[in-house]
Structures are given as structure tokens and as C-alpha cells.
N, C-alpha and C. Protein backbone atom coordinates (compact mmCIF):
# COMPACT_ATOMS: atom_id res chain seq x y z
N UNK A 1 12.23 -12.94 -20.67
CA UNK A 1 11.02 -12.22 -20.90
C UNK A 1 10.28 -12.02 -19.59
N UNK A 2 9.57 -11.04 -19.87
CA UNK A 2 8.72 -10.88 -18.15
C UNK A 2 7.43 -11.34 -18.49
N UNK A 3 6.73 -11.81 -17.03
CA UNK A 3 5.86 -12.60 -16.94
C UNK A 3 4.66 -11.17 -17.08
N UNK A 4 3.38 -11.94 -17.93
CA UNK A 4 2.65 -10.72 -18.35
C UNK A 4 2.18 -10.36 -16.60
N UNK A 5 2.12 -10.66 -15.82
CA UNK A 5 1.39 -10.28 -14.37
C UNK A 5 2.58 -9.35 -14.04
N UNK A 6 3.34 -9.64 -14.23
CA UNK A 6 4.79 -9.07 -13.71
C UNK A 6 4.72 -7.77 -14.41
N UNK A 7 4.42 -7.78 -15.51
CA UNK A 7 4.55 -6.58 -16.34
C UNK A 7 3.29 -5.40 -16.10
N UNK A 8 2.19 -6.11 -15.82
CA UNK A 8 0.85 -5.47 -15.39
C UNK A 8 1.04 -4.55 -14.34
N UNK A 9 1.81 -5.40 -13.37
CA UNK A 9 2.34 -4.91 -11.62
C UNK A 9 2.79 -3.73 -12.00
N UNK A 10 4.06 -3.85 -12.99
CA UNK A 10 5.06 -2.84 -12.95
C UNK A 10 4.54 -1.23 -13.44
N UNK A 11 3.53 -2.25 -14.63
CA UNK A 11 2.46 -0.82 -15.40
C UNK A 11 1.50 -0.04 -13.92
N UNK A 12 1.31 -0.88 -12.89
CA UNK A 12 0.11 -0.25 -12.09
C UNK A 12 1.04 0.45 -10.88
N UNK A 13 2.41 0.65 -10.55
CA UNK A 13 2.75 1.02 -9.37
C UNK A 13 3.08 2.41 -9.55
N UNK A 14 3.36 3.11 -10.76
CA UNK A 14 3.12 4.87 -10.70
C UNK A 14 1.46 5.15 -9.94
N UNK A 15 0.38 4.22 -10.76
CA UNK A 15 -0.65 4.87 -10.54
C UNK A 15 -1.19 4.61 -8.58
N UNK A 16 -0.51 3.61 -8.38
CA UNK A 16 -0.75 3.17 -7.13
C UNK A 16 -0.03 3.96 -6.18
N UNK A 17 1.57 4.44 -6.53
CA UNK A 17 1.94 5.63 -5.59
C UNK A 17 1.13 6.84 -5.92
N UNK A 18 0.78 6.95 -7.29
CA UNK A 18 0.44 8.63 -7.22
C UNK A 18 -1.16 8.82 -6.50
N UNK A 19 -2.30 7.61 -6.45
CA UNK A 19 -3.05 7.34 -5.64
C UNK A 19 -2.57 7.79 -4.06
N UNK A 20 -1.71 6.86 -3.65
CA UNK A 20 -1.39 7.20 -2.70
C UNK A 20 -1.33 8.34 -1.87
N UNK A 21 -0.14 9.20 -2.85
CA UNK A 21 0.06 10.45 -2.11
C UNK A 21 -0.98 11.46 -2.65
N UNK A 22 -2.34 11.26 -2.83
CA UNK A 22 -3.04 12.12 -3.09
C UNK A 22 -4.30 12.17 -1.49
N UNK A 23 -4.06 13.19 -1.09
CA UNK A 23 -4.97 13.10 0.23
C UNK A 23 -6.12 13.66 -0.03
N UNK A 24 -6.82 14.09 -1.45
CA UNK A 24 -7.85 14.21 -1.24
C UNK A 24 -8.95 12.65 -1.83
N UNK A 25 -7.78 11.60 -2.01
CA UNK A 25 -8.80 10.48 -2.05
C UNK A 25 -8.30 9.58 -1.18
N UNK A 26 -7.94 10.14 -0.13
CA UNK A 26 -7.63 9.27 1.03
C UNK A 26 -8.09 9.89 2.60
N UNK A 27 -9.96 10.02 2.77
CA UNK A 27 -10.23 10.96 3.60
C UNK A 27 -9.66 10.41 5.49
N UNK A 28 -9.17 9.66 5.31
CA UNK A 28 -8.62 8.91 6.68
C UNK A 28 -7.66 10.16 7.18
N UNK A 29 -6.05 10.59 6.62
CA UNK A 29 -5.49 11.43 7.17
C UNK A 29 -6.02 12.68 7.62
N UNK A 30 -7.21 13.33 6.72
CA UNK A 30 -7.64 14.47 7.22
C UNK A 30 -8.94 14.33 8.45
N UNK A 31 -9.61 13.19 8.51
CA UNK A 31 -10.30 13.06 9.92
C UNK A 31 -9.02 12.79 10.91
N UNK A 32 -8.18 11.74 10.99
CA UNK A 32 -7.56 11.78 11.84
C UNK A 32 -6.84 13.22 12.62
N UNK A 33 -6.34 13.89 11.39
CA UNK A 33 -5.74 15.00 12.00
C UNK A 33 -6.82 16.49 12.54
N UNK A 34 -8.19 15.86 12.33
CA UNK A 34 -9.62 17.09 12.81
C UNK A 34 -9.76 16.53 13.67
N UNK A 35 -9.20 15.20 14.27
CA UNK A 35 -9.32 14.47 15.25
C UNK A 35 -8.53 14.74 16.42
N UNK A 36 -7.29 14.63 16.16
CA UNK A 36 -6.39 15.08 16.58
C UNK A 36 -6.47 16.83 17.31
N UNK A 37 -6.93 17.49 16.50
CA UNK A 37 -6.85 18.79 16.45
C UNK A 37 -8.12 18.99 17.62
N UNK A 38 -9.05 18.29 17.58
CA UNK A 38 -10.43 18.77 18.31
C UNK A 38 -9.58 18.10 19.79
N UNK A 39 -9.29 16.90 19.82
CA UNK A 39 -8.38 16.20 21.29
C UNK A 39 -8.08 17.16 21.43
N UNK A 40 -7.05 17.95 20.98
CA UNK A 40 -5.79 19.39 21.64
C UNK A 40 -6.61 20.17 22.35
N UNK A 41 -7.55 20.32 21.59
CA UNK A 41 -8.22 22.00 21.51
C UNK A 41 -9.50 21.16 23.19
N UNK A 42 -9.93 20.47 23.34
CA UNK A 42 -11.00 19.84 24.54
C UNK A 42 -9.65 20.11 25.55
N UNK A 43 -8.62 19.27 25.66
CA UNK A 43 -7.65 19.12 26.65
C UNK A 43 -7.17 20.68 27.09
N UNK A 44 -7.14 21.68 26.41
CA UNK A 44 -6.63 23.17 25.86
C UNK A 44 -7.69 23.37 26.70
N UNK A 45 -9.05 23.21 27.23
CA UNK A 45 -10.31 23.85 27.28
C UNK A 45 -10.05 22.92 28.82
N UNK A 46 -9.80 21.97 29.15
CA UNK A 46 -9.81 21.61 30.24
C UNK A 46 -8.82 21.95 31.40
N UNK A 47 -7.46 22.57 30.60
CA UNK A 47 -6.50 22.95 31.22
C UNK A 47 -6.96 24.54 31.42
N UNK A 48 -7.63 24.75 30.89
CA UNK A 48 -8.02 26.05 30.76
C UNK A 48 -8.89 26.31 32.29
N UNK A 49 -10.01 25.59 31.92
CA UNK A 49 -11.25 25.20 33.50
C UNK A 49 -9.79 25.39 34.49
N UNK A 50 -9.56 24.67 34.47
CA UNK A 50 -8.42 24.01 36.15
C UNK A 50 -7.60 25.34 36.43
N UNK A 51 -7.35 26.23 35.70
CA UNK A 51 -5.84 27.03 35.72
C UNK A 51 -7.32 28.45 36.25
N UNK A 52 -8.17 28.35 35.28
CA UNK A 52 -9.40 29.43 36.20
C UNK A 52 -9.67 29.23 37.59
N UNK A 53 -10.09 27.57 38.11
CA UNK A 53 -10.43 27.30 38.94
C UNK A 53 -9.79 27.90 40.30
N UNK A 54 -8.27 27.26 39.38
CA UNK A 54 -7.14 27.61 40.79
C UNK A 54 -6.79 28.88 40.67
N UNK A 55 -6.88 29.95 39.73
CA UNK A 55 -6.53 30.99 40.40
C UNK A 55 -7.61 31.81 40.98
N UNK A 56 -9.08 31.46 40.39
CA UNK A 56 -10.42 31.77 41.52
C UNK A 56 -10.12 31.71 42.87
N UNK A 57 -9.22 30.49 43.51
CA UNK A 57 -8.79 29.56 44.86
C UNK A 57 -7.81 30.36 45.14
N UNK A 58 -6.77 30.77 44.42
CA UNK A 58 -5.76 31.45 44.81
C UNK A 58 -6.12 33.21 45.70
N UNK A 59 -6.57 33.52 44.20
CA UNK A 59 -7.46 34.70 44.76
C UNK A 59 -7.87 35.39 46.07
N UNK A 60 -8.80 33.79 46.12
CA UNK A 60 -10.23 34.03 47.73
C UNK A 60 -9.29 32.91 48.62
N UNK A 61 -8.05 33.07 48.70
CA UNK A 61 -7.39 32.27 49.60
C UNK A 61 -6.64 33.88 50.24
N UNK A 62 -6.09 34.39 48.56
CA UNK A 62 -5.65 35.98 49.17
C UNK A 62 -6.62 36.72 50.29
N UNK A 63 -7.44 36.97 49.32
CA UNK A 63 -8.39 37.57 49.68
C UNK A 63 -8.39 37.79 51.31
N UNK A 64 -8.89 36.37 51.69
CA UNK A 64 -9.04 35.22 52.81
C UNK A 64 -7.95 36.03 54.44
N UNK A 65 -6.69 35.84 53.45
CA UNK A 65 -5.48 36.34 54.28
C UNK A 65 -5.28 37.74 54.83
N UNK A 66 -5.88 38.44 53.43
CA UNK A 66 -5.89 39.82 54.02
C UNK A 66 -6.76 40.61 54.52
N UNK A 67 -8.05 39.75 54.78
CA UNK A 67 -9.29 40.28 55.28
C UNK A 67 -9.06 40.45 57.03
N UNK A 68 -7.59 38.92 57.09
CA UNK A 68 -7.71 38.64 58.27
C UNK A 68 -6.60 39.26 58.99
N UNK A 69 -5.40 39.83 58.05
CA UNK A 69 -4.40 40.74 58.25
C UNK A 69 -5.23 42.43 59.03
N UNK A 70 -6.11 41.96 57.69
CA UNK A 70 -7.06 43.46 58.28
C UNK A 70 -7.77 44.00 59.64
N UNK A 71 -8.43 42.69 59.73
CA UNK A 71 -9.41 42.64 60.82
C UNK A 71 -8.30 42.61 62.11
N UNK A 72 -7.33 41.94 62.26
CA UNK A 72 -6.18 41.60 63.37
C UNK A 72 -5.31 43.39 63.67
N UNK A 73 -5.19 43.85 62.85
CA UNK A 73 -4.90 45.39 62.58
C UNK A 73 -5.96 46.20 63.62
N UNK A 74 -7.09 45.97 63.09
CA UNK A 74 -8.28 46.70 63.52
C UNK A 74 -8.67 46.31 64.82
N UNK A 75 -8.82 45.00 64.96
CA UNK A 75 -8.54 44.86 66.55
C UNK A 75 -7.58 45.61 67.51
N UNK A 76 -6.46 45.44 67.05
CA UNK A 76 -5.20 46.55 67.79
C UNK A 76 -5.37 47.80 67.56
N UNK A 77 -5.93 48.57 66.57
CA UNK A 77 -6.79 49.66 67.03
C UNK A 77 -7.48 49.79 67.97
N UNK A 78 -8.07 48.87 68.20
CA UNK A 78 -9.41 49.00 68.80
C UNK A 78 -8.72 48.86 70.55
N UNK A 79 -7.92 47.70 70.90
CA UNK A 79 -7.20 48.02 71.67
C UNK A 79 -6.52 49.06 72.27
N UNK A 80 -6.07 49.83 71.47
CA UNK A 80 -5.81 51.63 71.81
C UNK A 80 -6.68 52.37 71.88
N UNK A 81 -7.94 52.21 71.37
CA UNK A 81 -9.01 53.13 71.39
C UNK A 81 -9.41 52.78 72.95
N UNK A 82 -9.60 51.64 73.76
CA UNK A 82 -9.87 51.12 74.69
C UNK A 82 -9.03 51.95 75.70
N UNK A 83 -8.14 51.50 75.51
CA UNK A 83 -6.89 52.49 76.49
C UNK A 83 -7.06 54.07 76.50
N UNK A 84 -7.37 54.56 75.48
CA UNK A 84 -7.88 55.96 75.71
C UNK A 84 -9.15 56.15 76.26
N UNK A 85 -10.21 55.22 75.86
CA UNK A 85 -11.08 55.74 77.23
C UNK A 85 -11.08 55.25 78.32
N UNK A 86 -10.65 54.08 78.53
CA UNK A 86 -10.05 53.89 80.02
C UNK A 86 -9.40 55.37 81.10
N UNK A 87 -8.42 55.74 79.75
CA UNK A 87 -7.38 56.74 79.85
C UNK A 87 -8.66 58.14 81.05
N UNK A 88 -9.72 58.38 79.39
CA UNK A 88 -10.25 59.50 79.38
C UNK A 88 -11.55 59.49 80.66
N UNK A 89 -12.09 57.96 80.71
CA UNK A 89 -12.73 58.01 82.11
C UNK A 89 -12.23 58.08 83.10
N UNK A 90 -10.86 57.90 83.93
CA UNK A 90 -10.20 58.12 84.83
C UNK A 90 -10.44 59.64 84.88
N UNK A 91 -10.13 60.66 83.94
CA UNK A 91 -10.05 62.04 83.89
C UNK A 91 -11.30 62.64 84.13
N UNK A 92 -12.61 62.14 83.55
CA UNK A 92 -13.88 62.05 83.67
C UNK A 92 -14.10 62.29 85.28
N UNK A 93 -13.59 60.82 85.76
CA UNK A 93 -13.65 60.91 87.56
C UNK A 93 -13.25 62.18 88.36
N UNK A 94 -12.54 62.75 87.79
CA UNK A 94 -11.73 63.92 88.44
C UNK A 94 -12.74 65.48 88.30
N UNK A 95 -13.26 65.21 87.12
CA UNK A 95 -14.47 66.38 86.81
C UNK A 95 -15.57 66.51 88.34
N UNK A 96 -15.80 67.84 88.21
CA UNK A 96 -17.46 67.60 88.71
C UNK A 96 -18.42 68.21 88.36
N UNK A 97 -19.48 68.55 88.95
CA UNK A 97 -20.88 69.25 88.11
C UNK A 97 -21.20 68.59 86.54
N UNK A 98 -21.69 70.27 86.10
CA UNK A 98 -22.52 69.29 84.89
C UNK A 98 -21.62 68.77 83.86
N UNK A 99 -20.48 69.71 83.38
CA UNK A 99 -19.00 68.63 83.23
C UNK A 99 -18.71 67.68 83.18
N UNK A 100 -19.04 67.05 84.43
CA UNK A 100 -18.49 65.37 84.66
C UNK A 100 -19.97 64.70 83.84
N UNK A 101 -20.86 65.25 84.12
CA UNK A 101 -22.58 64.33 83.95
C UNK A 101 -21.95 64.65 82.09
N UNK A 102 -21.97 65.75 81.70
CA UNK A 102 -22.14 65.60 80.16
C UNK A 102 -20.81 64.85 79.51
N UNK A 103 -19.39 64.66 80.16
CA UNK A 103 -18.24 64.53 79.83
C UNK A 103 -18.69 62.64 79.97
N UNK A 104 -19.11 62.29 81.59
CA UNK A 104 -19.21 60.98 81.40
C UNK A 104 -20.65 60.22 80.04
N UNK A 105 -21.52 61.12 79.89
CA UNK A 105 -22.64 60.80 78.59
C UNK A 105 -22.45 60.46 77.45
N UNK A 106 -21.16 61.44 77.22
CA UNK A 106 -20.29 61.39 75.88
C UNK A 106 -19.52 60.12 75.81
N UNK A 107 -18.75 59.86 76.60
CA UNK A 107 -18.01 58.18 76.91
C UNK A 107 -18.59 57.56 76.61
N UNK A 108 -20.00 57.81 77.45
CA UNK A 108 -21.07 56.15 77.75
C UNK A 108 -21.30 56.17 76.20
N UNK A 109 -21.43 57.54 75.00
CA UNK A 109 -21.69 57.07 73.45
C UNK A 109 -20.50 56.63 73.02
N UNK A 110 -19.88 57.53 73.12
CA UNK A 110 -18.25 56.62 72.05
C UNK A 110 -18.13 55.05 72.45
N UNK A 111 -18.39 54.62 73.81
CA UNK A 111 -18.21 53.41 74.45
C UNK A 111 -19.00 52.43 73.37
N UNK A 112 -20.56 52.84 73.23
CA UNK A 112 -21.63 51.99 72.37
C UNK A 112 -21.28 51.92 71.01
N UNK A 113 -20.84 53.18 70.99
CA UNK A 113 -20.26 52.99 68.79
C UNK A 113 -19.29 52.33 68.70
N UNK A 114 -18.42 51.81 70.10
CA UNK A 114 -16.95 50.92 70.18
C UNK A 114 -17.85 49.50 69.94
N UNK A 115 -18.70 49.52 70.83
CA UNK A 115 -19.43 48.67 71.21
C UNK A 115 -20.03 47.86 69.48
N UNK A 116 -20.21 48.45 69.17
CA UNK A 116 -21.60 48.91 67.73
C UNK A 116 -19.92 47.99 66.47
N UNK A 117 -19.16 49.05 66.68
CA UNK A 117 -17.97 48.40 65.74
C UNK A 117 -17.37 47.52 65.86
N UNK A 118 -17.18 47.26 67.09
CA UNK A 118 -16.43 45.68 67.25
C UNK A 118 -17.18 45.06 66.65
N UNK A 119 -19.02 44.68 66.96
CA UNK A 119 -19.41 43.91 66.24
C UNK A 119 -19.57 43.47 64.93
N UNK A 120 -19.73 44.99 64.10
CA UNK A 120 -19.39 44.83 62.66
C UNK A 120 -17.92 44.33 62.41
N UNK A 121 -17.38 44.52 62.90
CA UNK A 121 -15.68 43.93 62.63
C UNK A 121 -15.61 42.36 62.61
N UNK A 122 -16.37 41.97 63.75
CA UNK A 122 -16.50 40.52 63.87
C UNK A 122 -17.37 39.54 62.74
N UNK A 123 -18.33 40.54 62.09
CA UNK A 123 -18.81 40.01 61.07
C UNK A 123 -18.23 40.03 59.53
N UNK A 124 -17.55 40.64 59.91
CA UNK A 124 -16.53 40.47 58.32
C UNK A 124 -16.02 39.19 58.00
N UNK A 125 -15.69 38.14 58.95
CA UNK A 125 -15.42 37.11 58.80
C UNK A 125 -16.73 36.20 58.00
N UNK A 126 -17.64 36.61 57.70
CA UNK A 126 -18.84 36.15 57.17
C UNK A 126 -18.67 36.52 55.84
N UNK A 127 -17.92 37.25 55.61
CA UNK A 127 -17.97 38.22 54.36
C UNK A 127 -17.11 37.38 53.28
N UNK A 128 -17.69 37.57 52.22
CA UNK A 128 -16.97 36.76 50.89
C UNK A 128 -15.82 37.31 50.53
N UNK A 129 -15.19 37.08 49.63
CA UNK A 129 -13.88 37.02 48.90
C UNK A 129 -14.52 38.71 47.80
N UNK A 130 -15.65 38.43 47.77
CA UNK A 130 -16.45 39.42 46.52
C UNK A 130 -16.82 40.50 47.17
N UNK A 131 -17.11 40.53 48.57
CA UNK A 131 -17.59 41.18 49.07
C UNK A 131 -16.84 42.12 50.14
N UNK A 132 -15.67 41.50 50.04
CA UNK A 132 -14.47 42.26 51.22
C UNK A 132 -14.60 43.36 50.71
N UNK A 133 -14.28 44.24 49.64
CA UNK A 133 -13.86 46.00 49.39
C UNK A 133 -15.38 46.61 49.72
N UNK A 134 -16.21 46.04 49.42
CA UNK A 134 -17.43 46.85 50.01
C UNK A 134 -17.48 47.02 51.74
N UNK A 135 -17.40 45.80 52.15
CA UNK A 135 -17.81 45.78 53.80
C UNK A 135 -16.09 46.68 54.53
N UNK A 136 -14.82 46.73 53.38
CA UNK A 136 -13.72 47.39 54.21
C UNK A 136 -14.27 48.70 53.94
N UNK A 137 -14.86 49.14 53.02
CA UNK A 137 -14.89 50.85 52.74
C UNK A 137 -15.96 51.23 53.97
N UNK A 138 -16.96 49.87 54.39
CA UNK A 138 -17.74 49.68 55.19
C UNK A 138 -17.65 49.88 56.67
N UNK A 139 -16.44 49.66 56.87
CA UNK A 139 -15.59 49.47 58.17
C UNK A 139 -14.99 50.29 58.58
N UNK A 140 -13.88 50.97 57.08
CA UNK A 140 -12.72 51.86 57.49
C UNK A 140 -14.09 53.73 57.59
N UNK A 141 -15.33 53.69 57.13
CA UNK A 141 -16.31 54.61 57.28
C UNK A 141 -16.74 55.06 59.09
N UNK A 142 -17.09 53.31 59.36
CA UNK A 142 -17.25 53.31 60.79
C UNK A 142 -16.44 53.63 61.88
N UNK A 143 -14.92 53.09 61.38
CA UNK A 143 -14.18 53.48 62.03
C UNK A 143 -13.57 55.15 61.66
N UNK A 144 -13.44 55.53 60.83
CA UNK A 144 -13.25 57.03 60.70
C UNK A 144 -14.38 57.53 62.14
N UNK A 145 -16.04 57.64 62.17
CA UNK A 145 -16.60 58.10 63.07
C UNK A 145 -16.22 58.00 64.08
N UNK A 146 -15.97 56.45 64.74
CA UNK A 146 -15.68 55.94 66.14
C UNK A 146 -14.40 57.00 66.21
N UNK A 147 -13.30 57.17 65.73
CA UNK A 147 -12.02 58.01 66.05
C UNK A 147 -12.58 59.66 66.14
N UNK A 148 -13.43 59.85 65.13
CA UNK A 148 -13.89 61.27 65.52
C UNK A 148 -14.36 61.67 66.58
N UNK A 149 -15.62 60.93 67.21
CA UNK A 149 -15.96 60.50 68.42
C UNK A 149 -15.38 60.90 69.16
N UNK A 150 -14.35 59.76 69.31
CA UNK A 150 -12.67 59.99 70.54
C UNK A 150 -12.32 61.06 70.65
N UNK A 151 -11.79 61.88 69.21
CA UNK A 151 -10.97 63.13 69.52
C UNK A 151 -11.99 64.31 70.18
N UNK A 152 -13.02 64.20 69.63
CA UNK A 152 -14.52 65.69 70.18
C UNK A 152 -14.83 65.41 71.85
N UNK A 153 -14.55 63.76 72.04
CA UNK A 153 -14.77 63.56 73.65
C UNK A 153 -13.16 63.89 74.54
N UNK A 154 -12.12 63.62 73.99
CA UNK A 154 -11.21 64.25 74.36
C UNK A 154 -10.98 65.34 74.22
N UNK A 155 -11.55 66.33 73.15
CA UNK A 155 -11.64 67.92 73.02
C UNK A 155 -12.15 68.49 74.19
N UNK A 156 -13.26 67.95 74.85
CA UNK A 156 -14.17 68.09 75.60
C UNK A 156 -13.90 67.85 76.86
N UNK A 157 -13.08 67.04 77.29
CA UNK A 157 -12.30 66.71 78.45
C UNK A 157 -11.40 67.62 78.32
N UNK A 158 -10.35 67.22 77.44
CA UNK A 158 -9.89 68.34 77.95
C UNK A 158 -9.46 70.19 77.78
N UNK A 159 -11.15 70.14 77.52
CA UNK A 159 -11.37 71.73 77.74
C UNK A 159 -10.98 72.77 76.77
């Protein structure tokens, strides 16, 4: 015969599994797993920050490189522009009358707007990551003039 406790047990273990697998009276699995789910989703949000951060860094590191690709370019322009009026004051010397007075006037300006642009060139290095396409449209403007300059004073030289 079975022991009446024994028999009680046996009567209570349907209701004790079907308890069991019922998750809406067992609110533990569903915090854990809103728990779970909010962890993912913060870590998701932090990997998120870092992967912005670094490609912000990546960016204005580009940026950085080609401001300076730029400016190193523009210098060696500027180097040839030098050589042509070197070039074009030698020729200047050879003029005389009012010729030479208005031919050398014209130099002495292109010389100051060389003068005038180098310095803006040198300040680009001041210039942000945000701010490079403004100050290049800024630059490649100035320098369009300075070359116009050149060619109307070499028009002018030579005659």
C-alpha cells in the first residue's frame, strides 16, 4: 500500500510541473530576459558612441592629410609662380621708359598678392576638419586671381 504522504506527493506533481511551466506566474524569467535585453541594447549604444567617435577621428585625421597634401601642392605652385617673376623681372630690367616704370608696378602688385596668398595658405593649417572646403574654395578663388595677375603682367611684358 502507499504511504498517504506518498500518495499526496504523487497527487501534487502534475500541478507542480504545470505551475512550473507557466511563465506568467513565474515573473523572474521575464525580468531577467528585459534584463538581459536592456544589457544588449546599453552595450549596442556604447559600441555605437566608440564606432562614431572613431570614425569622427578617422575622418579629421583624413581630412588632416589632405589639407596638407593640399597646402604642399600649393606651395609648389607657388614655387613656379616665383620663378616666373623672377623670370619676368629679369625681362622688366631690359625695358625702358614708361614701360619698364608701369611693367616693373605691375610685378611690385602680383609680388604683394603672392605676398597676400602665401599668407592665407599658411593659415589653413589653423583651419578645422569642418572648415577645410570653405577656406579651399577660399584659396583655390585667391589663387585663380594671383595666376590671372601673372598671365595680364606677362601679357604686358611681353607686348
Amino acid at each position: 500500500m502507499i504511504h498517504p504522504r506518498t500518495a499526496a506527493a504523487l497527487l501534487a506533481l502534475p500541478v507542480v510541473f504545470a505551475a512550473g511551466c507557466d511563465d506568467r506566474n513565474d515573473p523572474a524569467p521575464a525580468s531577467d530576459a528585459a534584463r538581459d535585453l536592456q544589457n544588449d541594447m546599453a552595450e549596442a549604444g556604447r559600441d555605437l558612441r566608440q564606432d562614431a567617435g572613431k570614425a569622427a577621428d578617422d575622418f579629421r585625421d583624413a581630412a588632416r592629410e589632405n589639407l596638407d597634401e593640399y597646402r604642399d601642392a600649393m606651395r609648389n605652385r607657388l614655387e613656379e609662380l616665383d620663378n616666373d617673376l623672377d623670370n619676368m623681372g629679369d625681362r622688366i630690367g631690359n625695358m625702358t621708359g614708361d614701360a619698364k616704370a608701369q611693367a616693373q608696378a605691375a610685378l611690385d602688385r602680383v609680388r604683394q598678392s603672392r605676398d597676400a596668398f602665401a599668407d592665407r595658405l599658411d593659415s589653413i593649417s589653423d583651419s578645422t576638419a569642418e572648415a577645410w572646403n570653405e577656406t579651399r574654395t577660399q584659396i583655390e578663388r585667391a589663387w585663380n586671381e594671383l595666376n590671372e595677375a601673372r598671365r595680364e603682367l606677362a601679357a604686358r611684358i611681353n607686348g
